[in-house]
N, C-alpha and C. Protein backbone atom coordinates (compact mmCIF):
# COMPACT_ATOMS: atom_id res chain seq x y z
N UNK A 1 0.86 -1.17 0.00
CA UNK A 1 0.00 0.00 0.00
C UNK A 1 0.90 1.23 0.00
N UNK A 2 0.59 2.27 -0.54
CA UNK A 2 1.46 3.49 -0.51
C UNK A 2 0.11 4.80 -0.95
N UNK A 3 0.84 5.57 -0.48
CA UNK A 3 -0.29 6.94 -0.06
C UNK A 3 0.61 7.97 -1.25
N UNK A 4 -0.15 8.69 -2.25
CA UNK A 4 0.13 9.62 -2.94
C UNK A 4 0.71 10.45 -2.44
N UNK A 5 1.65 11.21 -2.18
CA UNK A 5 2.33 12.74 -1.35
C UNK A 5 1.29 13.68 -1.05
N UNK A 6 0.32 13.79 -1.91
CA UNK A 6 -0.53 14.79 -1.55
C UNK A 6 -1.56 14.10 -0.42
N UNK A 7 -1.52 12.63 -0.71
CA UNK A 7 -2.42 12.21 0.78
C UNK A 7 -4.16 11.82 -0.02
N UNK A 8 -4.27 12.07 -1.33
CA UNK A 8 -5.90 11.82 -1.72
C UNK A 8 -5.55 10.86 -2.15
N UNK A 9 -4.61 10.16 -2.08
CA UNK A 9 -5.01 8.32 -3.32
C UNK A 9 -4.58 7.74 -2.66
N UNK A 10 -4.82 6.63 -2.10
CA UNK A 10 -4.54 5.59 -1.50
C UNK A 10 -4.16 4.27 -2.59
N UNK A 11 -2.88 4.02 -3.15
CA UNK A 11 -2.60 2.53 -3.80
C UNK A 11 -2.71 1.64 -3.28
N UNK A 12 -3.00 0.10 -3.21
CA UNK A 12 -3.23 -0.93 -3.27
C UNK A 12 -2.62 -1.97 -4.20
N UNK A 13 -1.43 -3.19 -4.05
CA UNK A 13 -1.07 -3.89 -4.59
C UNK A 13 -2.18 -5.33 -4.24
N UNK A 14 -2.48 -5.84 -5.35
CA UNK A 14 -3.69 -6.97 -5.21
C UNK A 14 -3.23 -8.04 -5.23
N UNK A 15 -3.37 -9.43 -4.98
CA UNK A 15 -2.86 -10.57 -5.10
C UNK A 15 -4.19 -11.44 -6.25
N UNK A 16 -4.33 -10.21 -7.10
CA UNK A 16 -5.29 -10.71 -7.99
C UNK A 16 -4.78 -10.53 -9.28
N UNK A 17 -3.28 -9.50 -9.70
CA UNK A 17 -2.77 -9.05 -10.71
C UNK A 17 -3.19 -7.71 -10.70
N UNK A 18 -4.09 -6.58 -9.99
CA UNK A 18 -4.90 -5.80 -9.87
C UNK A 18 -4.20 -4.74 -9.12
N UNK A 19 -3.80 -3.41 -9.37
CA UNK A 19 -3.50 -2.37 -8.11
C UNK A 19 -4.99 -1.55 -8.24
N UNK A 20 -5.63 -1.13 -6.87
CA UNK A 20 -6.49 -0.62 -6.61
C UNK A 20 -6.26 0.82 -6.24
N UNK A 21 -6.80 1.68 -6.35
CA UNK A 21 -6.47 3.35 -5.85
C UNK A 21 -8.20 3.79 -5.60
N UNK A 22 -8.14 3.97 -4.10
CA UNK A 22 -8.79 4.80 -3.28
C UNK A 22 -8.83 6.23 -2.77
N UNK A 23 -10.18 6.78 -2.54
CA UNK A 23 -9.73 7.75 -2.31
C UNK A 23 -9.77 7.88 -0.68
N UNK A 24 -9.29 8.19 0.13
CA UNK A 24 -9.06 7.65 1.78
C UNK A 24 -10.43 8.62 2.11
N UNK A 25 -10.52 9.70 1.90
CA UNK A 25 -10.99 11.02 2.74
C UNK A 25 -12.75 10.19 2.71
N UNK A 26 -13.09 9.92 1.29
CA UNK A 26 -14.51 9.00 1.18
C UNK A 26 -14.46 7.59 1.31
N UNK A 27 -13.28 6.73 1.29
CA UNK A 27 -13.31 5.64 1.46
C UNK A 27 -13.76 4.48 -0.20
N UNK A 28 -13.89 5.60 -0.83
CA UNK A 28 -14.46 5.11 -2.30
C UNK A 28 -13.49 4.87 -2.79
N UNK A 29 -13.65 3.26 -3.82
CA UNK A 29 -12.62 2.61 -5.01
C UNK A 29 -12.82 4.07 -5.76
N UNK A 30 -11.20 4.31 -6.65
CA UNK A 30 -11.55 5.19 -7.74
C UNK A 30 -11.37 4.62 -8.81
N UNK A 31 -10.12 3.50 -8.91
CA UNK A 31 -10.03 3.14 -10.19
C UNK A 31 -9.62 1.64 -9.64
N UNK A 32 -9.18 0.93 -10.88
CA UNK A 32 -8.44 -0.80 -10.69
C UNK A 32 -7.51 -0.49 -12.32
N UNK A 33 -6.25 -0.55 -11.71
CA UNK A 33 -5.47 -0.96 -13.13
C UNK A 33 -4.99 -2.28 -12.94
N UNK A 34 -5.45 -2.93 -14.03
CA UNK A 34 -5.21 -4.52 -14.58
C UNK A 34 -3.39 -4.10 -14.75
N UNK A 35 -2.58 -4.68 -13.84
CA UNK A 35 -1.34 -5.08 -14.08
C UNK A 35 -0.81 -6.33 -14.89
N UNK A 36 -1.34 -7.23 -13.80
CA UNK A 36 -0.98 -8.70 -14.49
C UNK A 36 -2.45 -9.41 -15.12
N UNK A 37 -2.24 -10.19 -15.77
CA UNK A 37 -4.00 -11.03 -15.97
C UNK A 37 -3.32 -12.67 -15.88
N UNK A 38 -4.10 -13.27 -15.87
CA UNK A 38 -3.95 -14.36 -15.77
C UNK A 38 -3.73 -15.64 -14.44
N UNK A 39 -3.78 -16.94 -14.45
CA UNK A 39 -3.44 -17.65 -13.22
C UNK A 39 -2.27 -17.32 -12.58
N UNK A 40 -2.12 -16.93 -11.44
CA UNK A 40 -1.35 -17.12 -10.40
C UNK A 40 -0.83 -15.41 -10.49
N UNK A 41 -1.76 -14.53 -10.93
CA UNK A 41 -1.25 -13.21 -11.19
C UNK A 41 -1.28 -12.61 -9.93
N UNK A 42 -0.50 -12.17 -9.54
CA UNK A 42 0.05 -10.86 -8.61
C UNK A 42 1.00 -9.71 -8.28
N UNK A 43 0.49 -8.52 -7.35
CA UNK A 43 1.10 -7.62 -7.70
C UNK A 43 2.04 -7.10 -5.75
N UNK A 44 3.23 -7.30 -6.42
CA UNK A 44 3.93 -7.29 -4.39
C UNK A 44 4.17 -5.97 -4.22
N UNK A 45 4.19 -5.10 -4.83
CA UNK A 45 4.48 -3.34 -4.54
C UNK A 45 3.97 -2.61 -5.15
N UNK A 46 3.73 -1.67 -4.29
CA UNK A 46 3.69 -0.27 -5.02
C UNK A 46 3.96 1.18 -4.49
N UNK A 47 4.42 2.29 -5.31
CA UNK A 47 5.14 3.03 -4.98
C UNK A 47 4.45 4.55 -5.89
N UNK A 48 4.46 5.73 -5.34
CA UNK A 48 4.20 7.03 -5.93
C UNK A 48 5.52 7.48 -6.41
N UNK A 49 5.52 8.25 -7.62
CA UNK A 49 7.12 8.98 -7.91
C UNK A 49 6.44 10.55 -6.52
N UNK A 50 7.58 11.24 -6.93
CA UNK A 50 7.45 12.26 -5.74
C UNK A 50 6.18 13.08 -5.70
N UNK A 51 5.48 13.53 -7.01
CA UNK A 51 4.58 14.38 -7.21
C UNK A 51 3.47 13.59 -7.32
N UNK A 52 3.44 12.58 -7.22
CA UNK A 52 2.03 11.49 -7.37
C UNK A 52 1.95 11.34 -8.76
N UNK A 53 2.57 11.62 -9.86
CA UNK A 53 1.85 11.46 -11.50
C UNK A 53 2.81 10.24 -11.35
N UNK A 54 3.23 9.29 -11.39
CA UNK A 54 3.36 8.30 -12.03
C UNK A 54 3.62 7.20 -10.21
N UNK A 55 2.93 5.65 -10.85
CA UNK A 55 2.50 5.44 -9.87
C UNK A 55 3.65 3.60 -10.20
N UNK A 56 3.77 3.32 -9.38
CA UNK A 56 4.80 2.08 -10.33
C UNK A 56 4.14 0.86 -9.46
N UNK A 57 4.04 -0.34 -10.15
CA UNK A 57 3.53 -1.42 -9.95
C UNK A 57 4.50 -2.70 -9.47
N UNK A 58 5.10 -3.35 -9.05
CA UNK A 58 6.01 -4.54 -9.36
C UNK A 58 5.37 -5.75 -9.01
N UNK A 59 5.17 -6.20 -10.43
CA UNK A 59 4.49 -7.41 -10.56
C UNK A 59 4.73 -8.71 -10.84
N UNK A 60 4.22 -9.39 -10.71
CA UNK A 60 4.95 -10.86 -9.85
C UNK A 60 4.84 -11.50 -11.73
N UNK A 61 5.03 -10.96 -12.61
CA UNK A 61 4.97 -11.66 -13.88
C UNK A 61 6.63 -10.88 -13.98
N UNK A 62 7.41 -10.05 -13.18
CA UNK A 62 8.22 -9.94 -13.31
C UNK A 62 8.92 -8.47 -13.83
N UNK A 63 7.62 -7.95 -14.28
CA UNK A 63 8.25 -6.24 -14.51
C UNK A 63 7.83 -5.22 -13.72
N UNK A 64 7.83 -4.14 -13.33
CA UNK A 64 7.88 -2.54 -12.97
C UNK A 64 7.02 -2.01 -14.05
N UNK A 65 5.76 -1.75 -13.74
CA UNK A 65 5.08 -1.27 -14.57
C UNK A 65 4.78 0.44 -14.22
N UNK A 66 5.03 0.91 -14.85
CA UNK A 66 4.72 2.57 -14.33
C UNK A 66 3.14 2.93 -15.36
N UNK A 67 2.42 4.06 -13.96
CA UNK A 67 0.91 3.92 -14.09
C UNK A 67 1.03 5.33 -14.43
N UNK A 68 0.12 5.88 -15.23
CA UNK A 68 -0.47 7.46 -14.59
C UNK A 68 -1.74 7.48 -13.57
N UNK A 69 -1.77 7.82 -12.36
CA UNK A 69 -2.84 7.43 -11.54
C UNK A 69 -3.71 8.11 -11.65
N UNK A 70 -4.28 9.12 -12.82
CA UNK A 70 -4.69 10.23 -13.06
C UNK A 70 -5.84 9.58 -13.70
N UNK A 71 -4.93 9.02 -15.30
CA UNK A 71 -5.72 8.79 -16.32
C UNK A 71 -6.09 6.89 -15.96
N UNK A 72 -4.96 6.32 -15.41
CA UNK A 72 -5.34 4.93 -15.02
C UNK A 72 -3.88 4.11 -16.54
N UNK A 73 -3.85 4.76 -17.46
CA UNK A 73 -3.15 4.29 -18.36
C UNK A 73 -1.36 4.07 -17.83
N UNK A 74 -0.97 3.15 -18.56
CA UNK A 74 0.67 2.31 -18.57
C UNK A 74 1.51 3.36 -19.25
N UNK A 75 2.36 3.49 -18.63
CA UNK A 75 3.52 4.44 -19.45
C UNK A 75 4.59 4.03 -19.36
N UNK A 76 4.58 2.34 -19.46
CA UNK A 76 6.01 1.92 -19.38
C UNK A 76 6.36 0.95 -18.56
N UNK A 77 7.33 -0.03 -18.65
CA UNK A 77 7.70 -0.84 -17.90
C UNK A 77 9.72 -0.93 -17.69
N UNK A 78 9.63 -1.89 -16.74
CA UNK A 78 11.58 -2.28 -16.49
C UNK A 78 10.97 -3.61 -15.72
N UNK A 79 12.26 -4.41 -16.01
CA UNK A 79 12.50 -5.17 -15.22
C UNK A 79 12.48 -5.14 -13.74
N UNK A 80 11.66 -5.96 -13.23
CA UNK A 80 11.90 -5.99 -11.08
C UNK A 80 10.80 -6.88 -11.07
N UNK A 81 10.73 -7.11 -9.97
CA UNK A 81 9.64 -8.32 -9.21
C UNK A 81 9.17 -8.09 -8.04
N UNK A 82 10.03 -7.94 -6.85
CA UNK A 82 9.24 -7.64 -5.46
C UNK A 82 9.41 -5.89 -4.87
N UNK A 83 10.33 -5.46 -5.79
CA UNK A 83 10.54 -4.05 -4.84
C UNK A 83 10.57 -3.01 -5.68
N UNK A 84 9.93 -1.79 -5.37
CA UNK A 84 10.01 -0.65 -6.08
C UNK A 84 10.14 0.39 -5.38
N UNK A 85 10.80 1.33 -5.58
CA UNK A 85 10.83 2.58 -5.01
C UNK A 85 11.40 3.87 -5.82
N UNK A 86 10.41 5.48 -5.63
CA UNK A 86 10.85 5.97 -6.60
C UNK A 86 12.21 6.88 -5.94
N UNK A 87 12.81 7.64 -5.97
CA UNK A 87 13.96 8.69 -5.50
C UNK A 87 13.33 9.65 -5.02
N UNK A 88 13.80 10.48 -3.81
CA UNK A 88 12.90 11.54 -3.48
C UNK A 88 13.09 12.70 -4.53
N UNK A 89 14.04 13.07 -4.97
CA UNK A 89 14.05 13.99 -6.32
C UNK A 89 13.48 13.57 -7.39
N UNK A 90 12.91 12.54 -7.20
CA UNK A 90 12.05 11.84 -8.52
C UNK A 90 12.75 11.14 -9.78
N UNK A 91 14.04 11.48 -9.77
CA UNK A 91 15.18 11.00 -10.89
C UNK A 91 15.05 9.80 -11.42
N UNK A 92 14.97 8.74 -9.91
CA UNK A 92 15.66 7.44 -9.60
C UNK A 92 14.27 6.57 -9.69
N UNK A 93 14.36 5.46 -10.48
CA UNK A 93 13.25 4.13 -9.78
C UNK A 93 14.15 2.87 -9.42
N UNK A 94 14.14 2.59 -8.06
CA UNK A 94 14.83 1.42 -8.16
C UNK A 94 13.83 0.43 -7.90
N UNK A 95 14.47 -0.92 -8.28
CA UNK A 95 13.66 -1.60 -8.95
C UNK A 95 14.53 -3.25 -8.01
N UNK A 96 13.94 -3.87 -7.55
CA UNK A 96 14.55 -5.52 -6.67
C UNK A 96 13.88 -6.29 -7.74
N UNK A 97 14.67 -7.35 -7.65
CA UNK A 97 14.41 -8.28 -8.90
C UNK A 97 15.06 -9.60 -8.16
N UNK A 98 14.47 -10.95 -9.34
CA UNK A 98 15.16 -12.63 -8.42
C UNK A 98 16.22 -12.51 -8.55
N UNK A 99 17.23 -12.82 -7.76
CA UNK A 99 18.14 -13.26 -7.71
C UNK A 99 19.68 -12.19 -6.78
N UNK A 100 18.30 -11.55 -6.73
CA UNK A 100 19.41 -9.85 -5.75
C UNK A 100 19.32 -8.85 -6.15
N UNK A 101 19.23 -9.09 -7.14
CA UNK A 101 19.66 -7.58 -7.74
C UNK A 101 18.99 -6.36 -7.86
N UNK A 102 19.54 -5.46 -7.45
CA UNK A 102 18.81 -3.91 -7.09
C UNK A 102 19.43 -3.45 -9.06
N UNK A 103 18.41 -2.15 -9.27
CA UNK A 103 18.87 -1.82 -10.38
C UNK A 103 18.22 -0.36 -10.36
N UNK A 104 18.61 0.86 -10.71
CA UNK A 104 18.64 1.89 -10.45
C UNK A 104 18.05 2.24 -11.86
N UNK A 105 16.81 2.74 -12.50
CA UNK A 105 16.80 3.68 -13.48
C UNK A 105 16.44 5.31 -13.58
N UNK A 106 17.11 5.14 -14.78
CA UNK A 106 16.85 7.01 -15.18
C UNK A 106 15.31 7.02 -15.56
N UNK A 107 14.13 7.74 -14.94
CA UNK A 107 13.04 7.95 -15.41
C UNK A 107 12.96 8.55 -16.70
N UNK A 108 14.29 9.69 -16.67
CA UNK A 108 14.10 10.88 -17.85
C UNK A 108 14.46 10.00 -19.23
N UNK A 109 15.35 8.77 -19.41
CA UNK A 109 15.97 8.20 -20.26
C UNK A 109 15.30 6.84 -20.48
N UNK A 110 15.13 6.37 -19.22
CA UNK A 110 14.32 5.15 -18.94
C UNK A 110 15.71 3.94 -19.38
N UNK A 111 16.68 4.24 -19.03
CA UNK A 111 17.96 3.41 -19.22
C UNK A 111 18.74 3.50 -18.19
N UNK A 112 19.24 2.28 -17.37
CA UNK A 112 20.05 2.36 -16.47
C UNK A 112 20.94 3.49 -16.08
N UNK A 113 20.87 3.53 -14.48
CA UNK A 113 21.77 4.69 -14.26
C UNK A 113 22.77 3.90 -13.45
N UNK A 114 23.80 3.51 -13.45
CA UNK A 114 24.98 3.59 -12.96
C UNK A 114 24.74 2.17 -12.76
N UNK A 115 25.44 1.30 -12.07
CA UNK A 115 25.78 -0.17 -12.21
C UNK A 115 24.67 -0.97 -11.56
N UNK A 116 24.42 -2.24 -11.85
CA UNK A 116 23.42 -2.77 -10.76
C UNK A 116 23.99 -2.49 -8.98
N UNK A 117 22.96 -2.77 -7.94
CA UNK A 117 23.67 -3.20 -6.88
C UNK A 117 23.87 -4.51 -6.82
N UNK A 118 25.17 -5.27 -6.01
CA UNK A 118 25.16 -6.44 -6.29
C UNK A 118 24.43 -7.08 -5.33
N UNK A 119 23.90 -8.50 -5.62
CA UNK A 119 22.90 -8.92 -4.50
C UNK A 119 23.57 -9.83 -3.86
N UNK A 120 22.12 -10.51 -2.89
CA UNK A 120 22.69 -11.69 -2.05
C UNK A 120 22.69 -12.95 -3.30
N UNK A 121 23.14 -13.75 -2.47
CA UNK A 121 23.99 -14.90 -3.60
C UNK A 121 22.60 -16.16 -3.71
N UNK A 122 21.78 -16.17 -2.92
CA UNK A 122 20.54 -17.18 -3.64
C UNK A 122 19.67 -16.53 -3.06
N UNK A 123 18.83 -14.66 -2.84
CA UNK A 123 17.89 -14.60 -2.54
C UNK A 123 17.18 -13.55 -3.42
N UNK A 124 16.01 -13.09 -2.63
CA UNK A 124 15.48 -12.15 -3.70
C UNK A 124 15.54 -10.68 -3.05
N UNK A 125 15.31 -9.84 -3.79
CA UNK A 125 14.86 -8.33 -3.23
C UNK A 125 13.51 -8.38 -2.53
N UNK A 126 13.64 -8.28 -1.44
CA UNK A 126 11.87 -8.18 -1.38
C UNK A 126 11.83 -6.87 -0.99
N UNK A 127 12.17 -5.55 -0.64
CA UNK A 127 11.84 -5.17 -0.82
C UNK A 127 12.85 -3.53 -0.96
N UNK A 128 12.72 -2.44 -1.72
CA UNK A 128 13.67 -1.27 -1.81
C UNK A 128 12.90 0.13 -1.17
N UNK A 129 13.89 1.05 -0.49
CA UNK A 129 13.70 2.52 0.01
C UNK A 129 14.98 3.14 -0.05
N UNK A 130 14.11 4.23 -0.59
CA UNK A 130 15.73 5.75 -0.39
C UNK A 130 15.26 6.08 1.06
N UNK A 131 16.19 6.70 1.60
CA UNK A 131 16.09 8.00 2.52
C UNK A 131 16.05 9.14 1.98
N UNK A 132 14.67 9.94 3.13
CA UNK A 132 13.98 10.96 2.28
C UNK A 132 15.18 11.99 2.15
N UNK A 133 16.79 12.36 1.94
CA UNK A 133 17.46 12.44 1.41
C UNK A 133 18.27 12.14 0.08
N UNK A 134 17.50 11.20 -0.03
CA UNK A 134 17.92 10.36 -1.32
C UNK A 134 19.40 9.99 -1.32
N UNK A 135 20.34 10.13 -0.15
CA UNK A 135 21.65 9.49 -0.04
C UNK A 135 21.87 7.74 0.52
N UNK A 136 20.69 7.42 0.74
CA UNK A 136 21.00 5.93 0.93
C UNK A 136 19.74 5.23 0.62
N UNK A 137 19.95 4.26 -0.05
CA UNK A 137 18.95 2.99 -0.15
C UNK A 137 18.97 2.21 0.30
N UNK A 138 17.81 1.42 0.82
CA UNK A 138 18.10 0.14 2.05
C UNK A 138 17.35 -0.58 0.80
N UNK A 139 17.79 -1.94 0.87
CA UNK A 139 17.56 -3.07 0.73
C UNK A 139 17.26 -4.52 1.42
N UNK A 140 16.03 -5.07 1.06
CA UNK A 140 15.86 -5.92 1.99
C UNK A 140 15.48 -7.47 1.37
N UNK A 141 16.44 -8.38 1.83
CA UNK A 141 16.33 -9.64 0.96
C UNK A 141 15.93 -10.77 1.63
N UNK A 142 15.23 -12.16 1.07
CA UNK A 142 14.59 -12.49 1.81
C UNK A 142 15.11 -13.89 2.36
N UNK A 143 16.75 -13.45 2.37
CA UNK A 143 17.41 -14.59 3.26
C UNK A 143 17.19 -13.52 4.47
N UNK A 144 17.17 -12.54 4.44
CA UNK A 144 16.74 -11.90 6.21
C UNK A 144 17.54 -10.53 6.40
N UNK A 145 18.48 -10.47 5.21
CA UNK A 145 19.69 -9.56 5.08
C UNK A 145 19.13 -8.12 4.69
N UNK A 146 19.29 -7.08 5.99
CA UNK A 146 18.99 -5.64 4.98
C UNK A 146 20.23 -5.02 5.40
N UNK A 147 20.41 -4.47 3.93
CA UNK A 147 21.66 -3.54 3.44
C UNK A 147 21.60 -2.06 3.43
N UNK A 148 22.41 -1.00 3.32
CA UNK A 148 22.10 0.30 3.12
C UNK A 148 23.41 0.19 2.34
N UNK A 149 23.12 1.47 0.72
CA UNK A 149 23.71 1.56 -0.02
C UNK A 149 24.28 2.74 0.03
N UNK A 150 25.51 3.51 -0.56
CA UNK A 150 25.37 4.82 -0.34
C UNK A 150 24.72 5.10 -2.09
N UNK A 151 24.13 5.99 -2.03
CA UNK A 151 23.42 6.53 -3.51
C UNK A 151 24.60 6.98 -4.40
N UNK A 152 25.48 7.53 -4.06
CA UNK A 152 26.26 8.57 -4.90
C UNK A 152 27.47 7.47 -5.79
N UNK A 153 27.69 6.14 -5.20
CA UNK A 153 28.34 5.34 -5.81
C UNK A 153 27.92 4.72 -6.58
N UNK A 154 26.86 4.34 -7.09
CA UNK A 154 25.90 3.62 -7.78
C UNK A 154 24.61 4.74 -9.06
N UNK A 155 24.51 5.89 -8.45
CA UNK A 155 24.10 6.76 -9.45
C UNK A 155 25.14 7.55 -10.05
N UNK A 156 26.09 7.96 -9.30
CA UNK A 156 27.22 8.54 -10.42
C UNK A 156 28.46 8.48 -10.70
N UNK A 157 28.31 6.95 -10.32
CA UNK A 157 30.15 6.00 -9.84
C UNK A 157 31.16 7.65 -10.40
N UNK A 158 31.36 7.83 -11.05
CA UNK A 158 32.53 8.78 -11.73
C UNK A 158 32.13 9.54 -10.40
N UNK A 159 31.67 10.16 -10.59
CA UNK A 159 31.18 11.15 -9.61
C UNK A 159 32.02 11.10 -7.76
N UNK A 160 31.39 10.13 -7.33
CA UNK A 160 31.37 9.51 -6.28
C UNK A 160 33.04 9.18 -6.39
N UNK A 161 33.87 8.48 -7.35
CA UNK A 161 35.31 8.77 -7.04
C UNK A 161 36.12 9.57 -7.07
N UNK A 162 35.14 10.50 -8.17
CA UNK A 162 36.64 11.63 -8.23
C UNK A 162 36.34 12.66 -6.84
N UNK A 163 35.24 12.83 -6.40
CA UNK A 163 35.18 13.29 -5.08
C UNK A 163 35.85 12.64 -3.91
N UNK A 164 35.92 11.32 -3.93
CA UNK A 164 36.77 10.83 -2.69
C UNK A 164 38.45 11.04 -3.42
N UNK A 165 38.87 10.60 -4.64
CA UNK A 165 40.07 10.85 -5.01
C UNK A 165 40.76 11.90 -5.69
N UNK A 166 40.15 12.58 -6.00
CA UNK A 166 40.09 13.74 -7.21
C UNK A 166 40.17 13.38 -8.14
N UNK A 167 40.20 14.29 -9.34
CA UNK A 167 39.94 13.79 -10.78
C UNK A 167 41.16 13.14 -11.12
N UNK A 168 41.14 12.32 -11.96
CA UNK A 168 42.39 11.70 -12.25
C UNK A 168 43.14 12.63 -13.42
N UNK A 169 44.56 12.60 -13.76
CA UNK A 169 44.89 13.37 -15.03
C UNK A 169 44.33 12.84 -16.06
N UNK A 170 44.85 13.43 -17.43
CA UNK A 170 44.18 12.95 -18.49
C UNK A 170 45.21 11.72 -19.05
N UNK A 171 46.35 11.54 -18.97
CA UNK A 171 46.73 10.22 -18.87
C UNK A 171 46.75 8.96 -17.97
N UNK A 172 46.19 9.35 -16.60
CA UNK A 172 45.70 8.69 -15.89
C UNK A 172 44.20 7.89 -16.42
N UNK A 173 43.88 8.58 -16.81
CA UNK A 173 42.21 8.32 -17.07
C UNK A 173 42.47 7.49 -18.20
N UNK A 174 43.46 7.38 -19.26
CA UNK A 174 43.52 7.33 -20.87
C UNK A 174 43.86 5.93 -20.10
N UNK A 175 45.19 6.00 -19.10
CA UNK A 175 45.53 4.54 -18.52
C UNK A 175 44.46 3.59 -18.28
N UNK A 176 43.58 3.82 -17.63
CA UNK A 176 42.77 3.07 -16.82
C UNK A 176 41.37 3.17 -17.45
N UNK A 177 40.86 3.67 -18.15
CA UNK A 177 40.04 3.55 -18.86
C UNK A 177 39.94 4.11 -20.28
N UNK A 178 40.67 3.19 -20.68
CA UNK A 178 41.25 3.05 -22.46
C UNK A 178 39.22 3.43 -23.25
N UNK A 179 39.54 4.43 -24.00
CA UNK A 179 38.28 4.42 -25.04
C UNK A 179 37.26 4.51 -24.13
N UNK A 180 36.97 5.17 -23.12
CA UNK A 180 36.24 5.63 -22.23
C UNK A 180 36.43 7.56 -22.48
N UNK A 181 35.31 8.15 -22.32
CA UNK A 181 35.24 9.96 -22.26
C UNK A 181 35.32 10.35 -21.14
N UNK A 182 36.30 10.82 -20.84
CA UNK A 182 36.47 11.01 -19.42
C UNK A 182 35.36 12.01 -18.73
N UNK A 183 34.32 11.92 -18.27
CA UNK A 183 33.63 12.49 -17.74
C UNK A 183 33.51 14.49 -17.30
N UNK A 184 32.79 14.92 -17.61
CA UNK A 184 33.21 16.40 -16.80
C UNK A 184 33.50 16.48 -15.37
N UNK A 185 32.89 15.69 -15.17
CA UNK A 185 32.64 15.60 -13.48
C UNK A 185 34.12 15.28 -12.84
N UNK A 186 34.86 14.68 -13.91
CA UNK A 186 35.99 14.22 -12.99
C UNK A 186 37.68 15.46 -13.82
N UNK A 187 36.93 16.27 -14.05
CA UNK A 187 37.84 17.39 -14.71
C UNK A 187 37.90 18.39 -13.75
């Protein structure tokens, strides 16, 4: 279940393939978006981006479905299964998937942002959160293990080293990452 920021929609993940959105203040269904269809369909999360317009689903057929909770219509999917969460700057969706793995996307690009996180070695994500800072993500897997990530290594690896090391020279960089553009960030 997750509550819109503004507090009028109430989401609902269904164990029918179904997310439900209420409105709390009347207690009235407003809508049902069909996520999954079919036998054994279900839906384990759900999550608001920061402003409430896009509403994300993670459904047990295996993708991240992003909603408009407005119109009720799909605007997209990624890979994940049990965990979703959006970034408090709205940037970020991360996304838990079988086998561990956390995965960070660009909303604006809708293409990975910076490396997977790596997971536990036979479990699943069950479930992902930023801090309402957006500097750490916890992770929670369902051998029992929760992790905290730092954000800045994983959304802007370059970033995140040349601040702990400084930028490297430009034959440094040419060394170590042959046919790579060396970033602005690390200039």
């Amino acid at each position: 279940m997750a509550f819109s920021p503004d507090g009028r929609l109430l989401a609902g993940a269904g164990g029918d393939g179904t997310v439900r959105t209420w409105d709390p203040a009347t207690r009235q269904l407003v809508g049902v978006l069909a996520a999954e269809t079919g036998p054994g369909s279900y839906v384990n999360a759900v999550a608001f981006s920061r402003y409430g317009t896009l509403l994300a689903s993670a459904d047990g057929d295996g993708t991240v479905k992003l909603w408009n909770p407005a119109t009720g219509q799909a605007s997209g999917a990624f890979p994940g299964l049990n965990g979703v969460a959006f970034s408090p700057d709205g940037k970020l969706l991360a996304t838990g998937e079988a086998g561990g793995t956390v995965r960070l996307w660009d909303l604006a690009t809708r293409q990975f942002s910076g490396a997977p996180l790596p997971g536990v070695t036979n479990g699943t994500v069950s479930g992902v959160a930023f801090s309402p800072d957006g500097k750490l993500l916890v992770t929670a897997d369902t051998d029992g293990t929760v992790r905290l990530w730092q954000m800045p290594l994983f959304a802007d690896p370059y970033a995140a080293l040349c601040a702990d090391v400084g930028p490297p020279a430009k034959a440094e960089w040419t060394h170590y990452a042959p046919g790579e553009p060396q970033p602005s960030v690390c200039r």
